[in-house]
Each structure stands twice: as C-alpha cells, then as structure tokens.
Protein backbone atom coordinates (compact mmCIF):
# COMPACT_ATOMS: atom_id res chain seq x y z
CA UNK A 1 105.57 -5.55 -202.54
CA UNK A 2 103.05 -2.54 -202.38
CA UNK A 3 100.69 -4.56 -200.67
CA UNK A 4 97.61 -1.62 -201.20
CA UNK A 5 98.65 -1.02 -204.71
CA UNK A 6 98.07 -4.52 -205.64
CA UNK A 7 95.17 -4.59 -204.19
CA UNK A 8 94.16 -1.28 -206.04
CA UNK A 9 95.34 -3.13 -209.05
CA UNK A 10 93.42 -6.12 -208.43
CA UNK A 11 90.06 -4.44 -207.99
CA UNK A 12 90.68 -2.49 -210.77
CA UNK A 13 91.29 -5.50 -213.31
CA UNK A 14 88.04 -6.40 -211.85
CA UNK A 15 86.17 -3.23 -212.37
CA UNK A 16 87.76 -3.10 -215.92
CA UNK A 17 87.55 -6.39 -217.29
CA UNK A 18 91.14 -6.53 -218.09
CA UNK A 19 94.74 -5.87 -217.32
CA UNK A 20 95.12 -3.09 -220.37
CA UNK A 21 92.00 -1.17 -219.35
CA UNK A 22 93.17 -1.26 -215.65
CA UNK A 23 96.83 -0.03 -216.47
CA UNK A 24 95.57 3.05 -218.13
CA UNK A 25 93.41 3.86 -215.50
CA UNK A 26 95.79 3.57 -213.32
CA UNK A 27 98.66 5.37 -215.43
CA UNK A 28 101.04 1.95 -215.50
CA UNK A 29 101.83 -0.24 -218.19
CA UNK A 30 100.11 -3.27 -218.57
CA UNK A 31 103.67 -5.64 -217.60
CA UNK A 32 103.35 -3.36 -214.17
CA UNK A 33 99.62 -4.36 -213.55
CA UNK A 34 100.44 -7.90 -215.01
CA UNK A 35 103.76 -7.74 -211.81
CA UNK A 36 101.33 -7.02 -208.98
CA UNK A 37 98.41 -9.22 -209.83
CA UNK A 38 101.40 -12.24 -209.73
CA UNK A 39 103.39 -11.09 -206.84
CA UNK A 40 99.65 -10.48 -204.74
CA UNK A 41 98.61 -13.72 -205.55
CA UNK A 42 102.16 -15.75 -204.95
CA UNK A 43 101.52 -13.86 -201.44
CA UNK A 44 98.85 -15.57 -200.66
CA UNK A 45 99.47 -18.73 -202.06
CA UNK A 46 95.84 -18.38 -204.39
CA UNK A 47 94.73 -18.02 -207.83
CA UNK A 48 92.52 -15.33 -207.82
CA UNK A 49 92.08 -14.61 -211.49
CA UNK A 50 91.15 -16.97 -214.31
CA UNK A 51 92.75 -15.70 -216.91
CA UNK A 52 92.46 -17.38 -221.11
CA UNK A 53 92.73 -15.30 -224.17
CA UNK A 54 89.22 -13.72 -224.34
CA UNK A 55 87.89 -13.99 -220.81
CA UNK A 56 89.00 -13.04 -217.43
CA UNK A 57 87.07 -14.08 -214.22
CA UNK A 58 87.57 -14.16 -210.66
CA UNK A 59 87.92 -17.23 -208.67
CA UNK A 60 85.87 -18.47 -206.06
CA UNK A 61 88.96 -16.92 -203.34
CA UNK A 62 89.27 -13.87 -205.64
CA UNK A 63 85.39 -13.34 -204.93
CA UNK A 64 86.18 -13.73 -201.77
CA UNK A 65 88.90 -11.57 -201.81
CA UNK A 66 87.63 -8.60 -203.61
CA UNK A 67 84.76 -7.94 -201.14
CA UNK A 68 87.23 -7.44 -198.54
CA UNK A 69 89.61 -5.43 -200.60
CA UNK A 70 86.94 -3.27 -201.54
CA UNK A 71 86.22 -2.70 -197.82
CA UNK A 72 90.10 -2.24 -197.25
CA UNK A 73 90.43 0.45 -200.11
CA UNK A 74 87.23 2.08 -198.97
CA UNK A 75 88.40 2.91 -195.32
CA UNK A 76 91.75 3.90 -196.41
CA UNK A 77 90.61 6.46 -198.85
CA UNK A 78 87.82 7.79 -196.29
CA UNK A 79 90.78 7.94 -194.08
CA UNK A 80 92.92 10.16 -196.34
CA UNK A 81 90.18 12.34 -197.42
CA UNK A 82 89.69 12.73 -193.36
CA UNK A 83 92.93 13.78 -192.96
CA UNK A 84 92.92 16.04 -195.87
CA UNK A 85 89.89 17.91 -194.88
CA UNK A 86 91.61 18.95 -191.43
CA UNK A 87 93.70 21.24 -193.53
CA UNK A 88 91.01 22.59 -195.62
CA UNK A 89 87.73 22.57 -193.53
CA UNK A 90 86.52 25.19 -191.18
CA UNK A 91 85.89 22.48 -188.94
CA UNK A 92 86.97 19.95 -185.91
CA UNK A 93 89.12 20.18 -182.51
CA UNK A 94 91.80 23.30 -182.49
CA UNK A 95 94.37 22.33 -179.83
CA UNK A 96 95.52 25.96 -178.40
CA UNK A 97 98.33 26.63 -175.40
CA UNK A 98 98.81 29.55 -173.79
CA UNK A 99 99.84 31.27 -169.78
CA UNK A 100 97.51 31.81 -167.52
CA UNK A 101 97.35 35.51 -167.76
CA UNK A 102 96.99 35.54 -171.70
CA UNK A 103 94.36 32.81 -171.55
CA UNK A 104 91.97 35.25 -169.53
CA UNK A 105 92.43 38.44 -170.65
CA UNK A 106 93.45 37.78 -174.24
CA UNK A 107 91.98 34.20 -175.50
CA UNK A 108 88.68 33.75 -173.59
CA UNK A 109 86.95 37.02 -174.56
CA UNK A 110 87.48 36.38 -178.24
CA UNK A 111 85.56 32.76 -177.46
CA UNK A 112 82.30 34.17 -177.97
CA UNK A 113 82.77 35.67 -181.61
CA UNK A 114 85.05 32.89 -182.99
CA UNK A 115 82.24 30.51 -182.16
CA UNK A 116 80.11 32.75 -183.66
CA UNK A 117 81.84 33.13 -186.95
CA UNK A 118 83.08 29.15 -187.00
CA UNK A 119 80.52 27.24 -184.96
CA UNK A 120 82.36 23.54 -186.26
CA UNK A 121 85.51 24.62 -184.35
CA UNK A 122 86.00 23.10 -181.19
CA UNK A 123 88.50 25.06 -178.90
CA UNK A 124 90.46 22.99 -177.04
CA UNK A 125 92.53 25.40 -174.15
CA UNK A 126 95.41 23.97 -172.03
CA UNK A 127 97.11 26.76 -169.85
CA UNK A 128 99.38 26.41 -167.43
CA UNK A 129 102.96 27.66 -167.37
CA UNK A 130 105.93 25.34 -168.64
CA UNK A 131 109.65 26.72 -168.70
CA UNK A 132 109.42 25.80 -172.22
CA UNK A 133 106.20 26.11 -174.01
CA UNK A 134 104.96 22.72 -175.71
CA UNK A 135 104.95 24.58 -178.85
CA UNK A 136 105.04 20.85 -181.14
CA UNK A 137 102.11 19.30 -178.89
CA UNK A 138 99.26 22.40 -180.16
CA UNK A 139 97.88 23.63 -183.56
CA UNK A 140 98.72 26.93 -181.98
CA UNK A 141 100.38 28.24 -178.88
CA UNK A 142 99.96 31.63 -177.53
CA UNK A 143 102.95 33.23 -175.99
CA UNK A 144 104.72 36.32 -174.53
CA UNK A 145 108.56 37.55 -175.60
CA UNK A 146 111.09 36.07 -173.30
CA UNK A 147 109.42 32.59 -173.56
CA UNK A 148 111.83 29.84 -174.06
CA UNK A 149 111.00 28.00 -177.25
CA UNK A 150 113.08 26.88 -180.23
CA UNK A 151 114.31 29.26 -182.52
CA UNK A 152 112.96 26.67 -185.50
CA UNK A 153 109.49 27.18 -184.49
CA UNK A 154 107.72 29.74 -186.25
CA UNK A 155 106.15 32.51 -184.59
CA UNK A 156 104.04 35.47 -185.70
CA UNK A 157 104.28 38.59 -183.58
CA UNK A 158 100.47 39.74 -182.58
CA UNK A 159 100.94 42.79 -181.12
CA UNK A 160 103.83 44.87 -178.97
CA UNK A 161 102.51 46.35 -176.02
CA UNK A 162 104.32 48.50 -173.15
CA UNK A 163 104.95 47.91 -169.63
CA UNK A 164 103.09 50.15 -166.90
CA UNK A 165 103.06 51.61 -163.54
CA UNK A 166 99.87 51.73 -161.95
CA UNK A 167 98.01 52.39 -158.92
CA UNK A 168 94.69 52.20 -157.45
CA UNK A 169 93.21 56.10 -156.85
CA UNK A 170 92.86 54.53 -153.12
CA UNK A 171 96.66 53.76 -152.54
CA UNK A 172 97.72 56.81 -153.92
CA UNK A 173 95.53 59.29 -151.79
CA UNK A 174 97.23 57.18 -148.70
CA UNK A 175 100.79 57.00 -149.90
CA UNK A 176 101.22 60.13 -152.56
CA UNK A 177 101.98 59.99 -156.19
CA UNK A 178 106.18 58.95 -157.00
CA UNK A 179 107.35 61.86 -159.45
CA UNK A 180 110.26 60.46 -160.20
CA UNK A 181 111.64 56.87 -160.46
CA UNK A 182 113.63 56.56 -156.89
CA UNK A 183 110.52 57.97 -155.41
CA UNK A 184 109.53 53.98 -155.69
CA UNK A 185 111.86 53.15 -152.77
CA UNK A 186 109.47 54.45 -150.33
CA UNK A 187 106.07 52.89 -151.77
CA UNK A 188 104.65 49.56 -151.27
CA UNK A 189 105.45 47.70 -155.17
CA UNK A 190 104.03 44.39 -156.60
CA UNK A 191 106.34 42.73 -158.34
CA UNK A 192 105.78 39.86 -161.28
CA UNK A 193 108.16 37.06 -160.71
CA UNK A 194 110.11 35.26 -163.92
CA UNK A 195 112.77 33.43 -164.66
CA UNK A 196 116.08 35.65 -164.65
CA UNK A 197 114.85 38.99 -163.16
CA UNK A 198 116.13 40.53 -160.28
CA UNK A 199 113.23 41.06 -157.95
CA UNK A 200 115.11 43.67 -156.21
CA UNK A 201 115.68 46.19 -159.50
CA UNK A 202 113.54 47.71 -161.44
CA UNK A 203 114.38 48.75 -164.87
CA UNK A 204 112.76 51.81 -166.35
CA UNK A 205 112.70 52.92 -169.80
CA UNK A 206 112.10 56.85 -171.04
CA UNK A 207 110.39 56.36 -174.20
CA UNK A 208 110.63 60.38 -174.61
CA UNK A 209 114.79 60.43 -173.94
CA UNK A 210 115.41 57.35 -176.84
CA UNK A 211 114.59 54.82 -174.49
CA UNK A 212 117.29 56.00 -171.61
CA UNK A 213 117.02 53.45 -168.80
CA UNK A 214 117.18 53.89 -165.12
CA UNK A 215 117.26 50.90 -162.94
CA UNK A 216 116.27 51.43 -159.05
CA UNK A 217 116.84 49.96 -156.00
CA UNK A 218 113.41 48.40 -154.70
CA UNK A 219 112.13 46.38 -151.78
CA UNK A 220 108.81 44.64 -153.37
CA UNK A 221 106.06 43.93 -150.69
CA UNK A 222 104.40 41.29 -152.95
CA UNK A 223 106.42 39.02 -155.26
CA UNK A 224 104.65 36.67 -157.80
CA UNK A 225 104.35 34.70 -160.17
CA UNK A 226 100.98 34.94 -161.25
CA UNK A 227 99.66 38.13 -163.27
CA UNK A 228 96.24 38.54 -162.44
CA UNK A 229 97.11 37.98 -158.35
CA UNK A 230 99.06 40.97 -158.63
CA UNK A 231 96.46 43.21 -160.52
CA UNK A 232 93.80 41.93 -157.91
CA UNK A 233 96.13 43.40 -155.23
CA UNK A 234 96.57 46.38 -157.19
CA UNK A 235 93.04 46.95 -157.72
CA UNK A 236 92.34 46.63 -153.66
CA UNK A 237 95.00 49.65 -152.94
CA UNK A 238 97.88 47.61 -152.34
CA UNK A 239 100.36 49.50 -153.63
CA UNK A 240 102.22 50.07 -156.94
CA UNK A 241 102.28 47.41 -160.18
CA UNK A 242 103.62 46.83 -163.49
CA UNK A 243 101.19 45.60 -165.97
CA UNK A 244 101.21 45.59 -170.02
CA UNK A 245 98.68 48.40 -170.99
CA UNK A 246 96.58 45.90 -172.74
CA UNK A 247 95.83 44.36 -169.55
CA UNK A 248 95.42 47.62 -168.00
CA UNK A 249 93.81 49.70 -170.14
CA UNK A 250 89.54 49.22 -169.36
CA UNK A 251 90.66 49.99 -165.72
CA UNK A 252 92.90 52.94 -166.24
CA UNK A 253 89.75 54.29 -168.72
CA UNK A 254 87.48 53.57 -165.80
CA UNK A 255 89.27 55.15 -163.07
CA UNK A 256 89.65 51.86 -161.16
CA UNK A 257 93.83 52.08 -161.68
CA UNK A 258 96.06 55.36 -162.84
CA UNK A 259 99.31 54.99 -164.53
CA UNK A 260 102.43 56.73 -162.15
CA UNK A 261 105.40 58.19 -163.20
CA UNK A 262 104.46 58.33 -167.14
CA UNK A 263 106.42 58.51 -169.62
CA UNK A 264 108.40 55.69 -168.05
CA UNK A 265 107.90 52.02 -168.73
CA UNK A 266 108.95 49.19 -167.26
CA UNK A 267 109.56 47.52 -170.90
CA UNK A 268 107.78 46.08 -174.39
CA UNK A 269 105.73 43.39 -174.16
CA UNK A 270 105.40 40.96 -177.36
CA UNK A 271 102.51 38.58 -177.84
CA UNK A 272 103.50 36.05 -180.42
CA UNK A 273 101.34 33.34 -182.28
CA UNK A 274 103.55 29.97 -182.69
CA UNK A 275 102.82 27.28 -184.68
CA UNK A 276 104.93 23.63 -184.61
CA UNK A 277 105.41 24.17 -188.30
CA UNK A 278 104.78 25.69 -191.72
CA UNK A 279 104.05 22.74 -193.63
CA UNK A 280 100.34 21.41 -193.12
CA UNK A 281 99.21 23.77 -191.29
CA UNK A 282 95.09 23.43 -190.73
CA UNK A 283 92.90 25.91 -192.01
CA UNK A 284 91.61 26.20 -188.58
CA UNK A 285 94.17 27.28 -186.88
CA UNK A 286 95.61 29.63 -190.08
CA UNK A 287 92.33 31.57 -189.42
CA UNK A 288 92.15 31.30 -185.88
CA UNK A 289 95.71 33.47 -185.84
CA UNK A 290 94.60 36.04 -188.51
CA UNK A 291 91.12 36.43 -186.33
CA UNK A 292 93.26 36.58 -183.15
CA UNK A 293 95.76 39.82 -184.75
CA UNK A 294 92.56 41.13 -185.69
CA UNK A 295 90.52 41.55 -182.69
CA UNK A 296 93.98 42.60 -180.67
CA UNK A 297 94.70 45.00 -182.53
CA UNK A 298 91.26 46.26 -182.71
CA UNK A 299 90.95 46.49 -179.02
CA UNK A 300 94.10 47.88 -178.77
CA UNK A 301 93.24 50.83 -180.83
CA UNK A 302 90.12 51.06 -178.84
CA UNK A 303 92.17 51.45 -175.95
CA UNK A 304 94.68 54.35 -177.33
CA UNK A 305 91.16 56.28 -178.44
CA UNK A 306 89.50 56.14 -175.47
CA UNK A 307 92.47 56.59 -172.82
CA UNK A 308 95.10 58.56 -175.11
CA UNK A 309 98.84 57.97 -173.29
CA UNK A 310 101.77 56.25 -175.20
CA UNK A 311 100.32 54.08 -177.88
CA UNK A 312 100.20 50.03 -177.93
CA UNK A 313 102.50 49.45 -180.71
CA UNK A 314 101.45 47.46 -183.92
CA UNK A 315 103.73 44.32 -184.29
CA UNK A 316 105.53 43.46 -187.54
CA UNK A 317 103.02 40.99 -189.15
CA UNK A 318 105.96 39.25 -190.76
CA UNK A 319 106.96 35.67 -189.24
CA UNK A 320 109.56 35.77 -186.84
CA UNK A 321 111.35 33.40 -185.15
CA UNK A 322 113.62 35.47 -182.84
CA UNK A 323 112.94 36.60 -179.48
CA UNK A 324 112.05 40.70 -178.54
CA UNK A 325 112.51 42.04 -175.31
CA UNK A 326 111.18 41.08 -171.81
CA UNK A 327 107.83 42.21 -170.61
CA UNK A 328 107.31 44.07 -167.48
C-alpha cells in the first residue's frame, strides 16, 4: 500500500464530500479511491469514514486522523517544492572544489562580482589537492587537464592556456638571458612537481615549427608541488619557472617577471568545469559555470591586448569528457 496516496485520498474524500468528486480530482476512478480508503483503514485497524447512501462523515479517529494527515501532506509537499526550487532558484549553498592554485588566482577574484550579481548564493570553497578530484561530492569542481577523474563525468573546457618560461628582470641581469633551450642546463629552474613527470626533463614545444618538441636535460634547484611557492620564488630572483600565462600575465605586463626563450612553451594548459552529472543540475551552479567562462575569457583577452605574445587560446565550449594535454 501507497501509504501517502491514501492518505492524499483520504483528505481529499474529506475536502470533497465524496469518493466520485475526490477520484476526479485526483485523476482515478472512483473503485481506486474506494481501494485506498479500505486498505488505509484495515491498516490501522479504524473506521474512519461513516459512510450511508446520502451522507459521508468522518469518525471521531478519522477527525483525529485528518489533522495529522493534513500536517503529514503539508511538510511533504513543502519538502518537494524545497527541493524543486534548488534547481530553479538563484538561490542557497553552491558546493565548489577546486586546487589550490586555481582557487586563488582563478575562483576568488570572481567572488566579489558573483556576489554582486547573485547575493542569495552562498559559495561554499573546499581546495585542497586529491589524486582524484571528488568530482560526485560538489555542484561544481574546478579542474586542470591531466586531473584524474572519470571519463563519465561531464566536463566543460573553460579556457586553454599555454605554458611559460619566466624570469624575474633581477635573476636575469645576474645569470643572462637562455637563447636557446639547452642554455637551461646552466640556470637555476623551478620546477612544478605532479604525478608522472620527470623532474629531470623538460619538454618544450615550438608553437612556430608545428609544435616540434625538444626535451632537455635539467637539474631543478627548487622542486614543488605547490604553484604559487614557485611563482613567489620566481618573483624574488630565484631563477627560471614555468607558469600558465594566465597566471603570469599582470606580472609579465608589469615588468615584475619576463617570459625567456619565446616562442617555446612548456605545454597547453586546460581549465575544465565538471559537474557530477547532467540530470538535475541546479540553476546555481549552471550559471555559476557560464559566469565563470565569461570572466576567463574576458581577462584572458585583457591579457593578449595589453601584453601581445602568443595568444591564450579559447576552449571548445562544447562538453567534453576526455582529457587534453598536461600543463606546464
């Protein structure tokens, strides 16, 4: 037995003075409506209903009864129009993952605006840095290509970026400018630590020579795992860094870092936007995404305008679910 949907049928007979009346309202015949009243009432082992050939009235249990069903039906249908709204209202908590690195330079910038535009949203920001990326905990988890996650989830590129080398004006007055790529065996280089790269390799890519690669020998000074230590050390003059241009880009416009040995890059960098699913997917975190693409790409265009070098590149919009290449 349905037990809500004889008690939806039960208040209804009420409301409607009748089993007829009650089974068109609630699109069921009236042998349906006449089933549930009988099977609700052999459950509990009570008459509820008087029932003679002109009258129908509740008994003193149905009374009883009804008040509490009413208060039964009445939470449960707040409860689903709750639930409902979380897909269709600009409001509540938005649940968002995401790397160190990307949470700083990428997610907490674009804090002050969202709340701006959507004051109801709460933004609710776990980073840290699992092997694999919680992706079904989150309304939405921000992530770079390379990450490990399940090829089911779906995931929207943001925006492509490329990989790279700078310097601090200060290092390279000290140790000279590298013209050419094994000219980085005899500088001091930072290196980002991840999971399957060879810390002592670098591979270049020659955008201008259909992306020839050259991979050299190096012995890295600084190894890491963290993105922003190694741009610190970068900034102070410690030597010689590869860092996605986005990252990069106010401090190369500024002076504060200069890019070495351009045109090479140290690889494409993919910023994705993954959600656990496409089914129910709150309205939240829908515009959240499209307001995320947005102001990336605007500041990435920014960027190419005001310090003009090989452009960030504009990422499919389409939903993918395959991974790209590693960053730098």
């Amino acid at each position: 037995m349905d037990r809500l949907l004889s008690m939806r049928a039960f208040q209804q007979v009420v409301d409607d003075g009748g089993f007829a009346a009650a089974a068109r309202t609630l699109d069921m015949s009236p042998a349906v409506m006449t089933r549930l009243i009988t099977d609700l009432e052999e459950h509990l082992g009570v008459r509820l209903l008087q029932r003679t050939t002109r009258k129908l009235s509740l008994t003193e249990a149905g009374q009883s009864y009804l008040q509490r069903v009413r208060n039964i039906l009445n939470d449960v249908d707040e409860a689903e129009a709750s639930t409902r709204q979380q897909t269709t209202e600009l409001a509540g908590l938005l649940r968002i993952h995401t790397q160190p690195v990307m949470a700083v330079h990428i997610l907490a910038p674009l804090v002050a605006e969202f709340r701006r535009r959507y004051p109801k949203v709460v933004l609710d920001i776990t980073v840290d840095s699992p092997l694999v990326p919680p992706v079904e905990d989150f309304d939405l988890t921000i992530l770079g290509a390379g990450g490990l996650y399940d090829a089911n989830v779906v995931a929207r590129p943001v925006i492509v970026s490329e990989g790279l080398l700078c310097a601090s004006p200060r290092y390279l007055r000290a140790a000279g400018t590298p013209l050419k790529p094994e000219d980085l065996q005899k500088h001091a280089l930072l290196r980002l630590m991840y999971t399957g790269a060879r810390q002592r390799e670098w591979r270049l890519i020659n955008p201008d020579e259909g992306d020839r690669e050259e991979v050299v020998d190096i012995k890295p000074v600084l190894v890491a795992n963290h993105s922003d230590t190694l741009l610190r050390a970068t900034l102070d003059g410690s030597g010689i860094c590869a860092q996605p241009l986005d990252l990069v880009a106010n401090y190369l416009r500024d002076g504060q870092l200069r890019r070495v040995l351009a045109p090479w890059i140290t690889g494409r960098f993919t910023l994705y936007a993954a959600l656990p699913s496409r089914k129910f997917v709150p309205t939240r975190a829908k515009v959240f995404m499209e307001f995320l693409i947005e102001q990336t790409r605007l500041k990435a265009a920014e960027a190419e305008r005001t310090w003009p070098s090989r452009p960030t590149l504009t990422a499919d919009p389409a939903e993918k679910t395959n991974k790209t290449d590693k960053s730098a």
